[in-house]
C-alpha atoms as a PDB file:
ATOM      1  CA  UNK A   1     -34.134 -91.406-101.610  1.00  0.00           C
ATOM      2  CA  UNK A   2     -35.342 -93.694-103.984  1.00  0.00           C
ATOM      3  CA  UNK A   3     -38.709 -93.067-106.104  1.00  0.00           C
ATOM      4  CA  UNK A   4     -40.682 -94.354-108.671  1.00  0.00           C
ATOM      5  CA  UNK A   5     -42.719 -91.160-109.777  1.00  0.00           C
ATOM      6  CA  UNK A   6     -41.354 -87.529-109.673  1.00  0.00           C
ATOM      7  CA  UNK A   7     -44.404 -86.592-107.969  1.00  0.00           C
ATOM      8  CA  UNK A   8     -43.949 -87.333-104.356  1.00  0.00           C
ATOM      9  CA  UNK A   9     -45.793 -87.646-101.174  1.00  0.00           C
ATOM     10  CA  UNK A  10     -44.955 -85.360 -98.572  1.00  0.00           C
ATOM     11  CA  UNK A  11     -44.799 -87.551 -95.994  1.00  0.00           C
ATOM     12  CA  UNK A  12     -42.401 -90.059 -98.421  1.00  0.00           C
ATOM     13  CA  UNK A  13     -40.013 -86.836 -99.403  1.00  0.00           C
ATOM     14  CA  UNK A  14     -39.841 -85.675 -95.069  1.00  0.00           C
ATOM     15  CA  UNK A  15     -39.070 -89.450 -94.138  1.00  0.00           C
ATOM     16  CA  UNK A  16     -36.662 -90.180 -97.491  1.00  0.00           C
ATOM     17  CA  UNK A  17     -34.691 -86.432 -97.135  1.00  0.00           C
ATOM     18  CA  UNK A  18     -34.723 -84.992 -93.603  1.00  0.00           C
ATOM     19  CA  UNK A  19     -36.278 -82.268 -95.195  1.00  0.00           C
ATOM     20  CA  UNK A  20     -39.884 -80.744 -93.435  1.00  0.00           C
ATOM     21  CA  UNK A  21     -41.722 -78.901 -95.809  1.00  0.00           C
ATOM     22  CA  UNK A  22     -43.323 -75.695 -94.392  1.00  0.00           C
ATOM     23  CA  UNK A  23     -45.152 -72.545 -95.350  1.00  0.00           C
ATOM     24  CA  UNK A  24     -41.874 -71.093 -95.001  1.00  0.00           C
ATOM     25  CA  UNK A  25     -39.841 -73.808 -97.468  1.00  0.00           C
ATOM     26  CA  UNK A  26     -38.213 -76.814 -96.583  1.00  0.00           C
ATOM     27  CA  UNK A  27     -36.440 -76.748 -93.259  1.00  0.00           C
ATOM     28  CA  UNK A  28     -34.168 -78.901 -91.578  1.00  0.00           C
ATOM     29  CA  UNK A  29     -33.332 -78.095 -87.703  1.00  0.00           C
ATOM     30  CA  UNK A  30     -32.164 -74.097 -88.191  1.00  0.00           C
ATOM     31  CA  UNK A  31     -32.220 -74.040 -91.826  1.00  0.00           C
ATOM     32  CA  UNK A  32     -35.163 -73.122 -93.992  1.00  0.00           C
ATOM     33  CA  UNK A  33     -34.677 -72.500 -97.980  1.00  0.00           C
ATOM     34  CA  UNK A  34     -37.844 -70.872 -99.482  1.00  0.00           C
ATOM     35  CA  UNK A  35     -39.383 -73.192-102.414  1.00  0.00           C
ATOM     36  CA  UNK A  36     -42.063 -70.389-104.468  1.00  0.00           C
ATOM     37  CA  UNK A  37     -45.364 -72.697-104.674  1.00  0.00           C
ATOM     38  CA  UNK A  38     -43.268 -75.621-105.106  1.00  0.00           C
ATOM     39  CA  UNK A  39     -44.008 -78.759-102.442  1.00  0.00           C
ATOM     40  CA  UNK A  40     -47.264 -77.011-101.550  1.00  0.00           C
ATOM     41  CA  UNK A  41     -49.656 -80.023-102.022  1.00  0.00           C
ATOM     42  CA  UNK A  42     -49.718 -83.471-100.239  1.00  0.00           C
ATOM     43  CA  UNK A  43     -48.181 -84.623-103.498  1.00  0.00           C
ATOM     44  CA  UNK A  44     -45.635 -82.731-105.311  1.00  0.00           C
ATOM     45  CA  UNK A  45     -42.946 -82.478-108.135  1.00  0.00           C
ATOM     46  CA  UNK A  46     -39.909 -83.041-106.800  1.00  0.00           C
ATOM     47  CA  UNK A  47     -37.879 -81.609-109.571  1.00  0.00           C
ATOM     48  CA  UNK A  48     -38.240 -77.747-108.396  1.00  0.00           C
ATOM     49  CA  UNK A  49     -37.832 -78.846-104.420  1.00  0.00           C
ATOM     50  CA  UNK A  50     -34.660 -80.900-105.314  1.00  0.00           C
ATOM     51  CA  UNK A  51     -33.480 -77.928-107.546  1.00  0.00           C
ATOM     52  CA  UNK A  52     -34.179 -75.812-104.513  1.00  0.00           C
ATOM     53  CA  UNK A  53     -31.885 -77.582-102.220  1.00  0.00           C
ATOM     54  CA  UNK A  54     -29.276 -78.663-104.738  1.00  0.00           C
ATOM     55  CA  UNK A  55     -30.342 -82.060-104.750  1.00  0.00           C
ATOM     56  CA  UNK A  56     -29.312 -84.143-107.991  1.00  0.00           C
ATOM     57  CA  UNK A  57     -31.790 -86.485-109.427  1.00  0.00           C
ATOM     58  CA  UNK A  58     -30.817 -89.475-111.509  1.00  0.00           C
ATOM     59  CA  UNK A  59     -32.813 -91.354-113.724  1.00  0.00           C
ATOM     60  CA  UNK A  60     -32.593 -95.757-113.495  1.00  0.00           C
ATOM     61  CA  UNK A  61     -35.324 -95.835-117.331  1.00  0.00           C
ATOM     62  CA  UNK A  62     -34.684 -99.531-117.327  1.00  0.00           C
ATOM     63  CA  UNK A  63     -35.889-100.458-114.021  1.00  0.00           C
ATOM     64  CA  UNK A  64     -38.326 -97.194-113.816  1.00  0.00           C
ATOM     65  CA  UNK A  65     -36.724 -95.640-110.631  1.00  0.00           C
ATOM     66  CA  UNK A  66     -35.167 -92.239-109.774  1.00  0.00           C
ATOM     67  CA  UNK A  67     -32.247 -91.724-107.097  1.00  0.00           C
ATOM     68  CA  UNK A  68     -33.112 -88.097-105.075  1.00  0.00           C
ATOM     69  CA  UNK A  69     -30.210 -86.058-103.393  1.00  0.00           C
ATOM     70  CA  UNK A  70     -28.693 -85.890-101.137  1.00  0.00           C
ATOM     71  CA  UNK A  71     -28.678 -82.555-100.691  1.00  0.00           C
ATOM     72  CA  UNK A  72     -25.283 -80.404-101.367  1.00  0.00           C
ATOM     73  CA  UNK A  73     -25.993 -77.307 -98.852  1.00  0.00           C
ATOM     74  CA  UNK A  74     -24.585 -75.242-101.325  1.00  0.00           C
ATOM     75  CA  UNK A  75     -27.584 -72.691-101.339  1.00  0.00           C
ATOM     76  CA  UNK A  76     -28.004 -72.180 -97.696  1.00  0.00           C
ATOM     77  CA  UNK A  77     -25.587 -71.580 -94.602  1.00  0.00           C
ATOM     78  CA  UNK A  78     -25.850 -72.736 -91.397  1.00  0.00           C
ATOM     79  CA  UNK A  79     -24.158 -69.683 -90.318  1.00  0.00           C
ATOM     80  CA  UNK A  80     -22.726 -66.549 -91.582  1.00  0.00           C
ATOM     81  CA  UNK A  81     -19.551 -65.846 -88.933  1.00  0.00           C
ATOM     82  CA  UNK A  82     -16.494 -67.023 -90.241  1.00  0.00           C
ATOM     83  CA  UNK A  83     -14.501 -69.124 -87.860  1.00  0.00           C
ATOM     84  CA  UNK A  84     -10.901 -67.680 -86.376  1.00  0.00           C
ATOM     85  CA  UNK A  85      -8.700 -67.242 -89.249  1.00  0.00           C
ATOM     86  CA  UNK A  86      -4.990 -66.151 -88.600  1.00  0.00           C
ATOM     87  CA  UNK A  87      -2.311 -65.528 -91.507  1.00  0.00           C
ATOM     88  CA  UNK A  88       1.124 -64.896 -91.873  1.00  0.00           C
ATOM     89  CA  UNK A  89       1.655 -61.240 -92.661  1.00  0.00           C
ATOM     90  CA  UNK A  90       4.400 -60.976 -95.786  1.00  0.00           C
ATOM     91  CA  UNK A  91       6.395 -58.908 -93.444  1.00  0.00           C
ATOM     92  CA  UNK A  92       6.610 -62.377 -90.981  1.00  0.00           C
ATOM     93  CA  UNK A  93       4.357 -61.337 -88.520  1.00  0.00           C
ATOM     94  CA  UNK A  94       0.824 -62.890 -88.251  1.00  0.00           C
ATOM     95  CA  UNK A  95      -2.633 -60.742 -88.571  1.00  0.00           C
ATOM     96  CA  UNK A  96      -6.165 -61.990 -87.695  1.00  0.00           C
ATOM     97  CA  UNK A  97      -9.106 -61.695 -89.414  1.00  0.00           C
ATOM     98  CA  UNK A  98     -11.088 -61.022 -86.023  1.00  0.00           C
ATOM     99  CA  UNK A  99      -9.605 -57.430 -86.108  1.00  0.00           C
ATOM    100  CA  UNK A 100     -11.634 -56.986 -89.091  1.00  0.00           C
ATOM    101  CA  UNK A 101     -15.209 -57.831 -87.478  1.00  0.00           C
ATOM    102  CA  UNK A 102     -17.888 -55.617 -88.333  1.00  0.00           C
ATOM    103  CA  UNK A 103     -16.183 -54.572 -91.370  1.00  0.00           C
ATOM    104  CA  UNK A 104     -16.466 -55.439 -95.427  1.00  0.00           C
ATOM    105  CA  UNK A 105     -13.740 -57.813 -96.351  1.00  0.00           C
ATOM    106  CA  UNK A 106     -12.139 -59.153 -99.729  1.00  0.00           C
ATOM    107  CA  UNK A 107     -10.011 -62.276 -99.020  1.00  0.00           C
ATOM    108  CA  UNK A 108      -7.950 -62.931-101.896  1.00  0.00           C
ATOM    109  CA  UNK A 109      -5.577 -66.008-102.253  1.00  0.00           C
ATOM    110  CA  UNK A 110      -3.107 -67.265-104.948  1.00  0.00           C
ATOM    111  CA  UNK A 111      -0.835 -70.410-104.838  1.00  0.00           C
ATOM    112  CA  UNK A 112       1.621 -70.944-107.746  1.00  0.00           C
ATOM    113  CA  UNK A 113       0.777 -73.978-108.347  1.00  0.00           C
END
């Protein structure tokens, strides 16, 4: 999304992002992330609702302009349930992570290189 002021119109930010804002945050289909006061007006500072939604702003000073997101997902999940994972036991046999449903698990790797 391109802008030429860091305080944005709602409807501009919705159209521009994909993003809705409502009382409960910005949302998009399933996903809601909670934005604290921020994006609570018609118009709005962008900074803290990009920051939010690990959106990247960069700055154009010569032509006046400012590039918005996209955003990187990286603070909310579209699920929590880990998809079928199966590895090879050091033994040789093979063991599922499915077994270990319901449970607390620590999944450590290491490569050598």
């Amino acid at each position: 999304m391109i802008v030429s002021d860091l305080s944005v119109d709602r409807v501009q930010f919705e159209q521009g992002s994909g993003w809705t804002i409502k009382p409960a945050g910005a949302c998009r289909g399933d996903i809601c992330v909670p934005l604290r006061g921020a994006g609570a007006g018609e118009r709005f500072d962008v900074r803290p609702v990009a920051r939010a939604l690990g959106m990247a702003i960069a700055e154009d000073a010569a032509s006046g302009l400012w590039a918005v997101g996209p955003h990187t997902g990286g603070r909310a999940l579209a699920s929590a349930d880990l998809p079928p994972i199966t590895l090879p036991e050091w033994r040789g046999g093979t063991f599922s992570l499915d077994s270990l449903r319901g449970t607390k698990v620590l999944l450590l790797s290491w490569a050598s290189w």
